[in-house]
Protein backbone atom coordinates (compact mmCIF):
# COMPACT_ATOMS: atom_id res chain seq x y z
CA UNK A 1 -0.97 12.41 -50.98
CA UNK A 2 -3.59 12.53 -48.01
CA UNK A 3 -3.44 8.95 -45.59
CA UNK A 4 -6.92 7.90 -44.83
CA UNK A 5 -7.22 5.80 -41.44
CA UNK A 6 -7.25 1.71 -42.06
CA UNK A 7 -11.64 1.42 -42.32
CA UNK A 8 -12.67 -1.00 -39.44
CA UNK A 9 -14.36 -4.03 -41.08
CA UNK A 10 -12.60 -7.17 -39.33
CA UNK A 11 -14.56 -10.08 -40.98
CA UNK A 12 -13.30 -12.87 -42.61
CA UNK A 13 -14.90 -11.73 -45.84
CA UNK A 14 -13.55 -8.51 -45.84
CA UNK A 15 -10.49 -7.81 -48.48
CA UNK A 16 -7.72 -8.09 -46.95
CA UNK A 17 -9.11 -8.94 -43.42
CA UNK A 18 -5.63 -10.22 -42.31
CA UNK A 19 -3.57 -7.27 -43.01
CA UNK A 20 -6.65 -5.14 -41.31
CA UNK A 21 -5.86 -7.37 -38.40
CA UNK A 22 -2.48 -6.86 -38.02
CA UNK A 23 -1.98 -3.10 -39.24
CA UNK A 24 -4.47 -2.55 -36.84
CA UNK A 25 -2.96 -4.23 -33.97
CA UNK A 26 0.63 -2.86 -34.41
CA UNK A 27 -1.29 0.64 -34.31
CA UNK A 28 -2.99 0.14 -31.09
CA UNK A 29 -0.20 -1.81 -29.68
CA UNK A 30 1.96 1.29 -30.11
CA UNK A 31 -0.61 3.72 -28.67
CA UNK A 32 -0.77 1.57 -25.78
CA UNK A 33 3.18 1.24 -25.69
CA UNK A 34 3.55 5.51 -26.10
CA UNK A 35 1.22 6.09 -23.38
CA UNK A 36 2.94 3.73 -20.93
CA UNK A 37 5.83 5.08 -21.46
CA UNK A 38 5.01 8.03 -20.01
CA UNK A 39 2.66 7.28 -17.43
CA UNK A 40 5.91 5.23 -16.48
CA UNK A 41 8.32 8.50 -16.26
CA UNK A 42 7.31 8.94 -12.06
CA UNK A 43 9.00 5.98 -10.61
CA UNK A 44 12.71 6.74 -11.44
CA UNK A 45 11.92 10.57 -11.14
CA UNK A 46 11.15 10.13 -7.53
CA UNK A 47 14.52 10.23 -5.63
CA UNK A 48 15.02 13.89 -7.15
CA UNK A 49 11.54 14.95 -7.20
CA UNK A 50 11.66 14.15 -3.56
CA UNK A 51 15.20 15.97 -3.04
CA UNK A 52 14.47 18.87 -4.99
CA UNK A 53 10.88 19.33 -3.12
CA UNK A 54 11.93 17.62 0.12
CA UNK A 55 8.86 15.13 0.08
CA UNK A 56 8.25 13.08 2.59
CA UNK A 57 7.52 9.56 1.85
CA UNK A 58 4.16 9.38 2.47
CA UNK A 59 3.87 12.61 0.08
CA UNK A 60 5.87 10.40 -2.55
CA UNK A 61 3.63 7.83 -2.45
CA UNK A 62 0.57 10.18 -2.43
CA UNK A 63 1.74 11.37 -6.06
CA UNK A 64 1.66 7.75 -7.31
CA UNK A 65 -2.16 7.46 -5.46
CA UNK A 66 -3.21 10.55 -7.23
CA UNK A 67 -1.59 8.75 -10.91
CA UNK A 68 -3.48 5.65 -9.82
CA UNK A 69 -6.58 7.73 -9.18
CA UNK A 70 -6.79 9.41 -12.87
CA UNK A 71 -5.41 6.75 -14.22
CA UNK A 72 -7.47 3.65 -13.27
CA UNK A 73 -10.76 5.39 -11.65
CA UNK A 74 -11.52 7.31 -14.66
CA UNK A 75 -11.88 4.24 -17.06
CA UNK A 76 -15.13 3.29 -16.56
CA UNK A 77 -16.59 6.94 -17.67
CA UNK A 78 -13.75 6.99 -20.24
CA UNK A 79 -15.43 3.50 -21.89
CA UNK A 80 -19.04 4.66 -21.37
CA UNK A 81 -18.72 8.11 -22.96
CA UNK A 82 -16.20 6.66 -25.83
CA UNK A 83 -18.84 3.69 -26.39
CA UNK A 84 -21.06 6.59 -27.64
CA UNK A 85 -19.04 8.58 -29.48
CA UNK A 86 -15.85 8.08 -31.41
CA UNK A 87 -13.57 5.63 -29.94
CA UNK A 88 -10.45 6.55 -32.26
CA UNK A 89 -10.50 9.79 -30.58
CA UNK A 90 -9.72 8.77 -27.29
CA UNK A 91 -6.78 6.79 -28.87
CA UNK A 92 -5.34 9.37 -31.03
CA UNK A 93 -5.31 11.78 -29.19
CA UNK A 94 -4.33 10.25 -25.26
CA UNK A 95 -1.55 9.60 -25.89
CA UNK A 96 -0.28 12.69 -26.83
CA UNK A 97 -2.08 14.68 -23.68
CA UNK A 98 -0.20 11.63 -21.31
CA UNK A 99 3.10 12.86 -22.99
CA UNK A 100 2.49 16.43 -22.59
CA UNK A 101 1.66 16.51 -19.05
CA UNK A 102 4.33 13.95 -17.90
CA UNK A 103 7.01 15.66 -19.77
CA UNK A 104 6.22 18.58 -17.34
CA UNK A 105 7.05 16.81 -14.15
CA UNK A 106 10.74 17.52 -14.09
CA UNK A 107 9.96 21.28 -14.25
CA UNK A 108 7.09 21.00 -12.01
CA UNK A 109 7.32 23.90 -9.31
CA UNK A 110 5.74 22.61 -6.60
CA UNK A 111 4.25 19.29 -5.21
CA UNK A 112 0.59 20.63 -6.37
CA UNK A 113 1.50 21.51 -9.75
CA UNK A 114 3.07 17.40 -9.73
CA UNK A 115 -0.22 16.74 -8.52
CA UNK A 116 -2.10 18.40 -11.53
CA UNK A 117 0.39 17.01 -14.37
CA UNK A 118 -0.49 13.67 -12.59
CA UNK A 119 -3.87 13.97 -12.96
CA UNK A 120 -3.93 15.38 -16.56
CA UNK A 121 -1.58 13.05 -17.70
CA UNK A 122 -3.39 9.93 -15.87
CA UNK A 123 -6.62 10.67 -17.58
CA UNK A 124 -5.10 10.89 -20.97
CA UNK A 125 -3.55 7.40 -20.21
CA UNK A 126 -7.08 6.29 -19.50
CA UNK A 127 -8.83 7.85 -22.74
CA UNK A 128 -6.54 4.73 -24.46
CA UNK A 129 -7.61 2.05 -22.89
CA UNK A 130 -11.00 0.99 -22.73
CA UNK A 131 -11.54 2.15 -26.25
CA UNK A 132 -8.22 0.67 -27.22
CA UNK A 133 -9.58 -2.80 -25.90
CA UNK A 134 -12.94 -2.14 -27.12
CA UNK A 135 -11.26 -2.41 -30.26
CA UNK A 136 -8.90 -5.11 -29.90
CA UNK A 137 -11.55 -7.30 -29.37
CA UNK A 138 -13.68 -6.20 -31.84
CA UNK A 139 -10.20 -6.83 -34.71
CA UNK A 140 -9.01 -9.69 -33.31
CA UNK A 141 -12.85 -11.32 -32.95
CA UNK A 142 -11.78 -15.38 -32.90
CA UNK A 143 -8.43 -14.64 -32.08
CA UNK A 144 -9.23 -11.58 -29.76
CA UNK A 145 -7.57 -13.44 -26.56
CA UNK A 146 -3.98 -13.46 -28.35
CA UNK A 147 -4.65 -9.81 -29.66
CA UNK A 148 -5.43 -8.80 -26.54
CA UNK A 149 -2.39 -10.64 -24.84
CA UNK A 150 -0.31 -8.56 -27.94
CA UNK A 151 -1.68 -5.15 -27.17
CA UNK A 152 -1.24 -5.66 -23.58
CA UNK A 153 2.74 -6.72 -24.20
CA UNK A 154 2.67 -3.59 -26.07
CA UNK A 155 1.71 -1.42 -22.47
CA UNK A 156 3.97 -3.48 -20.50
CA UNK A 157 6.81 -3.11 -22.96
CA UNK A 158 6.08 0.82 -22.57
CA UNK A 159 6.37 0.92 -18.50
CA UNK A 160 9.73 -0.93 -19.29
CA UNK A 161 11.28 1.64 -21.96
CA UNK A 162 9.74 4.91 -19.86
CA UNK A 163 12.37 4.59 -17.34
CA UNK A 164 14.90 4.07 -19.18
CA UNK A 165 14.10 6.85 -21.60
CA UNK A 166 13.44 9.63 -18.63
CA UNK A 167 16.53 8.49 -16.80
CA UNK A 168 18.62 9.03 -20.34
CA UNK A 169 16.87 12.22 -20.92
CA UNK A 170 17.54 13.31 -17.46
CA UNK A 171 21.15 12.15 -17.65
CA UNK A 172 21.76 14.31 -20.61
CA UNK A 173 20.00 17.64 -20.04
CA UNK A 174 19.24 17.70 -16.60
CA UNK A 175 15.56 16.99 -14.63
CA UNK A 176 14.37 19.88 -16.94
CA UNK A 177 15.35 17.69 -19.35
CA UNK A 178 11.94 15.75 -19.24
CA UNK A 179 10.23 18.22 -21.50
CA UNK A 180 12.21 17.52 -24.04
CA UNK A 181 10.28 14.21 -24.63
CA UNK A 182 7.25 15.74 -25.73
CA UNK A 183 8.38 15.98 -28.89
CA UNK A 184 8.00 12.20 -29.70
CA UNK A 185 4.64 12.29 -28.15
CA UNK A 186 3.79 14.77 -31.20
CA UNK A 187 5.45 12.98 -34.13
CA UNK A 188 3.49 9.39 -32.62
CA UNK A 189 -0.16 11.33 -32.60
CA UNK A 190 0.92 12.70 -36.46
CA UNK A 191 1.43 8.70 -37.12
CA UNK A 192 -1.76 7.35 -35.23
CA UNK A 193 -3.42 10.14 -37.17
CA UNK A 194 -2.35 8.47 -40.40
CA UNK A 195 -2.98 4.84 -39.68
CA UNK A 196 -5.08 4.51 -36.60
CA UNK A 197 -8.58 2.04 -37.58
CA UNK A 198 -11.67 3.71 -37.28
CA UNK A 199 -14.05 3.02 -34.98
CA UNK A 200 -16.32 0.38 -35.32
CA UNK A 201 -19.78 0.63 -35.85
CA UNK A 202 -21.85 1.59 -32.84
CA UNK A 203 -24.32 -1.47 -33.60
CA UNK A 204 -21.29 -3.65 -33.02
CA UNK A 205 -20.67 -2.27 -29.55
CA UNK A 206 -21.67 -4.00 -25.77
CA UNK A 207 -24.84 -3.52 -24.67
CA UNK A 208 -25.15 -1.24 -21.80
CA UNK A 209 -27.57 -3.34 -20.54
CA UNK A 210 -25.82 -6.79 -20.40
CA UNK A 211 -24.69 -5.25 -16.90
CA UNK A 212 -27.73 -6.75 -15.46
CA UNK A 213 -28.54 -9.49 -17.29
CA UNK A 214 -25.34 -11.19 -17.48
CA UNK A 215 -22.66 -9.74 -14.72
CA UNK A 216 -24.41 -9.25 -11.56
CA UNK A 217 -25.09 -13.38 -11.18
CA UNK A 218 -21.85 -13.78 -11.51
CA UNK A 219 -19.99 -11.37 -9.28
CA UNK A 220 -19.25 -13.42 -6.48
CA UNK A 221 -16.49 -15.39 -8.73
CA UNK A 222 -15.77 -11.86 -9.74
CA UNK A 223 -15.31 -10.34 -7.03
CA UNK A 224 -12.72 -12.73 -6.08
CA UNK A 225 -10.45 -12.45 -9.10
CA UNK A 226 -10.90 -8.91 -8.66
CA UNK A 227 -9.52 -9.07 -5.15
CA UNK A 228 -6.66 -11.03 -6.78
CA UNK A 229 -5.98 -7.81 -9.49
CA UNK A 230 -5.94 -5.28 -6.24
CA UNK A 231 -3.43 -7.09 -4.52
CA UNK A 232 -0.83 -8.40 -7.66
CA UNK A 233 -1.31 -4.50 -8.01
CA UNK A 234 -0.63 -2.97 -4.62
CA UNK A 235 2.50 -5.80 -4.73
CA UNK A 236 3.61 -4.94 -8.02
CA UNK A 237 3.26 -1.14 -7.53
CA UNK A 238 5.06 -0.68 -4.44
CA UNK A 239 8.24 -2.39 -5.86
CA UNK A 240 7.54 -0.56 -8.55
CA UNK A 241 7.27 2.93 -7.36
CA UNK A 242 9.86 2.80 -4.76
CA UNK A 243 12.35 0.50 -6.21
CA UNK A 244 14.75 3.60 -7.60
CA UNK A 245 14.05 5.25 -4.70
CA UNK A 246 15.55 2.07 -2.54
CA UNK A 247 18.24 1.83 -4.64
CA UNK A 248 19.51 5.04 -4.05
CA UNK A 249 19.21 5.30 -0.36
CA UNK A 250 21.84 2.53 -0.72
CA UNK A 251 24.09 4.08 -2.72
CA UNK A 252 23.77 3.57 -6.27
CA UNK A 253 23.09 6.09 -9.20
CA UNK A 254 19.99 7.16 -10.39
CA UNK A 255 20.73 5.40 -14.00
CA UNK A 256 21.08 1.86 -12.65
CA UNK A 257 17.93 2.71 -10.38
CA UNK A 258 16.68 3.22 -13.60
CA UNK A 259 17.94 0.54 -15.08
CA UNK A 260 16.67 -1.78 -12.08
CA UNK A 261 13.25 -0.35 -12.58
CA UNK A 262 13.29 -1.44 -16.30
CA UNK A 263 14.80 -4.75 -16.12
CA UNK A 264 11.88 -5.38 -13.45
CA UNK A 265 8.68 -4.12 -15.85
CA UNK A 266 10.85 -5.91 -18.40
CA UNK A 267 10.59 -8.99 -16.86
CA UNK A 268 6.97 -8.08 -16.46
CA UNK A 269 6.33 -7.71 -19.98
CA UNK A 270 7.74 -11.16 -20.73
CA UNK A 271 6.10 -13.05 -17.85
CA UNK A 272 2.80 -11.39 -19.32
CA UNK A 273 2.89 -13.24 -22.37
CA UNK A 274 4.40 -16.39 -21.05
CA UNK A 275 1.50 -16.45 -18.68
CA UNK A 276 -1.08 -15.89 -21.22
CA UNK A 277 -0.17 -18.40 -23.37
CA UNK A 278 1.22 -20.82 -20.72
CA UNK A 279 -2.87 -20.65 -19.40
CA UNK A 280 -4.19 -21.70 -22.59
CA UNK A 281 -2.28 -25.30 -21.51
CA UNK A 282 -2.72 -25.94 -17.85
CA UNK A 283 -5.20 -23.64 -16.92
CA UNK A 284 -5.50 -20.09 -15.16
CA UNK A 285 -6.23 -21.36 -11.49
CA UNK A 286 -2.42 -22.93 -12.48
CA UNK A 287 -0.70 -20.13 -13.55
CA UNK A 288 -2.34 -18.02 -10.72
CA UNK A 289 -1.04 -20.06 -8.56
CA UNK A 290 2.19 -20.26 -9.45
CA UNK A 291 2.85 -16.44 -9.94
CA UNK A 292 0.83 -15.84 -6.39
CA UNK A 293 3.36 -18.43 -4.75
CA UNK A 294 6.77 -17.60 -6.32
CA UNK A 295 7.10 -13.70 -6.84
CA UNK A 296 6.70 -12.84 -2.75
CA UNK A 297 9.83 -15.47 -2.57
CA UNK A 298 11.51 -14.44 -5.14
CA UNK A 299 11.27 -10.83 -5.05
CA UNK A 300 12.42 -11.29 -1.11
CA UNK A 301 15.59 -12.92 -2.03
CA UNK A 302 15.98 -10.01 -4.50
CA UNK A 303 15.89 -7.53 -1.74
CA UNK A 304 18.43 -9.89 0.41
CA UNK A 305 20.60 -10.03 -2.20
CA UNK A 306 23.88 -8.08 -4.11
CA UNK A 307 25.48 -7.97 -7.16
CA UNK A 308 24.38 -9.47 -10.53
CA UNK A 309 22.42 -12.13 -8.95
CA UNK A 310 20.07 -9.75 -7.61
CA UNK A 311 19.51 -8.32 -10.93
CA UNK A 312 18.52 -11.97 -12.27
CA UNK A 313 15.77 -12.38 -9.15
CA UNK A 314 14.40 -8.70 -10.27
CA UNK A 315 13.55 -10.52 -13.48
CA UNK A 316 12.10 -13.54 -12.59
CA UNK A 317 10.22 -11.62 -9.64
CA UNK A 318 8.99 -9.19 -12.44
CA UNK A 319 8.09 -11.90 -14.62
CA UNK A 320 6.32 -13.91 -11.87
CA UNK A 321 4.76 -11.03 -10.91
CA UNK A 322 3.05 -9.67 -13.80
CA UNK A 323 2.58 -13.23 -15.18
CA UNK A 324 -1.19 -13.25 -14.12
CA UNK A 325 -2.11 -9.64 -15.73
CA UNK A 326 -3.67 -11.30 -19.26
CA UNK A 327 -4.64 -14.19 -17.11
CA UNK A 328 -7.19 -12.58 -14.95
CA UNK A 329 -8.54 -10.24 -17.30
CA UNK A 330 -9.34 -14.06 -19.63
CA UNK A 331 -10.75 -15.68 -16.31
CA UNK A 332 -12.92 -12.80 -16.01
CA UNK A 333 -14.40 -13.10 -19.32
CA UNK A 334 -14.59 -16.25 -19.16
CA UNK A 335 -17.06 -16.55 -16.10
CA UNK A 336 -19.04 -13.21 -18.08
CA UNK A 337 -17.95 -13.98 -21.87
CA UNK A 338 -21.25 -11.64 -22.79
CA UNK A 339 -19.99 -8.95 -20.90
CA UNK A 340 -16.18 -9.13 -22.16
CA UNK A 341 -16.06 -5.54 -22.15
CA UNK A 342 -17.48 -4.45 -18.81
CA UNK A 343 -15.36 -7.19 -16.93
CA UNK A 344 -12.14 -6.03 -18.45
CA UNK A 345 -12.90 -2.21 -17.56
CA UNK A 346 -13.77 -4.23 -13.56
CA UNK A 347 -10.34 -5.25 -13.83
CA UNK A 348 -8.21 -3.37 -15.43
CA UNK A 349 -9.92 0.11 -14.52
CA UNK A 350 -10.81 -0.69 -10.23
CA UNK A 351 -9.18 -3.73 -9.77
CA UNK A 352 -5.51 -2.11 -10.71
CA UNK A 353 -6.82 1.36 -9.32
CA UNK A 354 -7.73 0.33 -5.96
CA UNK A 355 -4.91 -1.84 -5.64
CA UNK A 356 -2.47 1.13 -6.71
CA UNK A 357 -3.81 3.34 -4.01
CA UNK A 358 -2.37 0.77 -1.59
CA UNK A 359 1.00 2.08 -2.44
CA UNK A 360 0.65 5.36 -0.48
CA UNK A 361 0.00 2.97 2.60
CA UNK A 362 3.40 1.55 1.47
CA UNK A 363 5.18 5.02 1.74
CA UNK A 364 3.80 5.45 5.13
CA UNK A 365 4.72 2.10 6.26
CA UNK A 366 8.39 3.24 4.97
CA UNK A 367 8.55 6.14 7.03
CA UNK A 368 7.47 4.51 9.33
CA UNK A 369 10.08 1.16 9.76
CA UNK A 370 11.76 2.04 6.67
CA UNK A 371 11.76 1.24 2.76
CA UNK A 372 12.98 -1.81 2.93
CA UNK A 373 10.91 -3.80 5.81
CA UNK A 374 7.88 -2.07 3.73
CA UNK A 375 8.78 -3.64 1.04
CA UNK A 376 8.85 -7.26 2.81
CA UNK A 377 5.27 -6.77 4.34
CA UNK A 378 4.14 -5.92 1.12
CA UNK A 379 5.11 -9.14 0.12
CA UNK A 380 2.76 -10.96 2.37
CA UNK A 381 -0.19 -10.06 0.27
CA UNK A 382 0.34 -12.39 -2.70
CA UNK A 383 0.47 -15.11 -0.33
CA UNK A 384 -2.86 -14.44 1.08
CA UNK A 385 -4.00 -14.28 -2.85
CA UNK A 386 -2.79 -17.73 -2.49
CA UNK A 387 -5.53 -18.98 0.17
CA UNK A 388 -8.15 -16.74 -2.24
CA UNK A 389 -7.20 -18.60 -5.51
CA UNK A 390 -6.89 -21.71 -3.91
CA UNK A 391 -10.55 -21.58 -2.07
CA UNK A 392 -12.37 -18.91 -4.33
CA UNK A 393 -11.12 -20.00 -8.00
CA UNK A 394 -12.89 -22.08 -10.40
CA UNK A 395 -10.94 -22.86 -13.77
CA UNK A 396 -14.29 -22.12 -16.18
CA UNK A 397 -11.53 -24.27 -18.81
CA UNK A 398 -11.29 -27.51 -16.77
CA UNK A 399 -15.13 -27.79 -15.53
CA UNK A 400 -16.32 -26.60 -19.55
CA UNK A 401 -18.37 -24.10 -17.78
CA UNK A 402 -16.52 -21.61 -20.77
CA UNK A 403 -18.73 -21.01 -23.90
């Protein structure tokens, strides 16, 4: 019996709109979580990809730039080119060329051929996304903010589960044991084949026009949230990225560095959907606020502390962290809501690309005064977010500028 793909028609007349809806979004929400898993495997791979190629730090952090690079810069040719042709195709099929090329890292000869799986494997992570929110939106239409807050969960949930699958993997077979998770890359494409939506209709799409007409007024109040985005991400991606590799200069073994890594995008995963919704009630200038203030603090005492305490602060310095990653994205629109799709690629695709290649300025800074004292400068920037939200931020919500 041949599957046929779920037919995109999301209207409230349509039969059977709601299970469309929510078929639909547990489809994309696992393409988003498959591909984040693997665009995830670096981080806890570092401490032996840097022993068994003798990397410097600054050469470390230049493989997470070169990720960032394909990963974020990409999107916005990704989303014009897929906005013109078939978006399904971009989501069937990146996440399967994200697993293929990551899987390769642990056999990866040299630091160029890292470079090139990083770069193949970062633009197949970027084929999902814009066409995956495209489509989001378009399904969840009324309810698109909460749809989008689910598929979102679904990425952050992947960066969580990648380390903790490579490190297993790893653990088990060896750092040529990475390969070995290509195979679940294949059997998830065979099931996205099956049950992935179509695309919808090309009528139904963003005009490529709106650019003019309805962001460029606007892009002062952009441009500050979007100078929020780049630093939460070059905060969030330095712990990130070097986190395992912290933990091991101290001592510990690579599967709790893995397991510290996880518990931290974990925590990240939560605080995005507590943020989300928690903005719906008192605001986004509120909740960006309070994540700005708390995770520099918090993730400070984490790095002062020992023990299972520490662990705890990871969390709660993950979930602060992250907490604002729906939240900006929903300010954005809000300030452009008839150019939804062009201010999410701003944010998601630059704002958390320029802000990632901030982490190879990390890795020098570690070389430099070491890992650790990197890792507390780092920590300034979210309070200087603080001064940007605090002066530059208008809640569209509270002053009913929001359609």
């Amino acid at each position: 019996m041949r599957m046929r793909p779920v037919r995109f028609d999301p209207s409230p007349s349509a039969p059977d709109s709601g299970r469309f809806q929510w078929v639909s979004l547990a489809v994309l929400a696992l393409a988003h979580m498959i591909t984040d898993v693997y665009i995830n495997f670096l981080p806890p791979l570092m401490p032996l990809l840097i022993q068994k190629m003798n990397l410097s730090l600054t050469l470390a952090g230049s493989l997470v730039t070169i990720r960032a690079i394909a990963s974020f810069f990409t999107q916005p040719a990704v989303g014009y080119i897929s906005d013109r042709t078939e978006m399904r195709i971009f989501v069937l099929f990146g996440p399967l060329v994200t697993g293929i090329f990551m899987g390769l890292l642990g056999v990866a000869p040299s630091y160029w051929f890292l470079a090139l799986c990083l770069i193949l494997g970062g633009i197949g992570h970027s084929a999902v996304h814009p066409p995956g929110a495209a489509m989001i939106g378009e399904i969840g239409r009324r309810r698109a903010g909460f749809f989008m807050s689910i598929w979102m969960i679904g990425g952050t949930l992947g960066m969580a589960l990648g380390p903790l699958l490579v490190t297993i993997m790893v653990s088990m077979f060896g750092l040529n044991g990475t390969v070995y998770t290509i195979v679940f890359a294949l059997i998830i494409t065979v099931f996205l084949i099956m049950f992935a939506p179509t695309s919808p209709s090309k009528k139904d799409r963003t005009d490529a026009y709106s650019l003019r007409a309805h962001l460029f007024p606007k892009i002062g109040a952009l441009a500050v949230l979007w100078l929020l985005a780049v630093i939460r991400t070059a905060a969030g991606t330095s712990f990130l990225s070097f986190l395992s590799v912290l933990l091991v200069q101290k001592g510990f073994p690579l599967f709790t560095s893995g397991l510290a890594v996880s518990l931290f995008t974990g925590g990240g995963a939560l605080g995005s959907f507590v943020g989300g919704m928690l903005s719906d009630y008192v605001g986004r200038k509120k909740v960006m606020l309070a994540s700005f203030s708390l995770s520099p603090v918090i993730l400070f005492l984490f790095l002062k502390s020992h023990g299972i305490p520490s662990l705890g602060l990871l969390i709660i310095g993950g979930l602060c962290m992250w907490a604002t990653t729906p939240v900006l994205i929903v300010a954005a629109q809000e300030i452009a809501p008839k150019s939804r799709t062009l201010v999410s690629s701003m944010m998601m695709g630059l704002g958390w690309g320029v802000g990632s290649l901030l982490v190879t300025v990390t890795g020098l800074l570690g070389d430099i005064i070491g890992l650790e004292r990197a890792l507390q400068w780092i920590l300034v920037l979210p309070l200087i977010g603080v001064i940007l939200i605090a002066l530059g931020v208008k809640d569209q919500r509270e002053s009913g500028d929001s359609p």
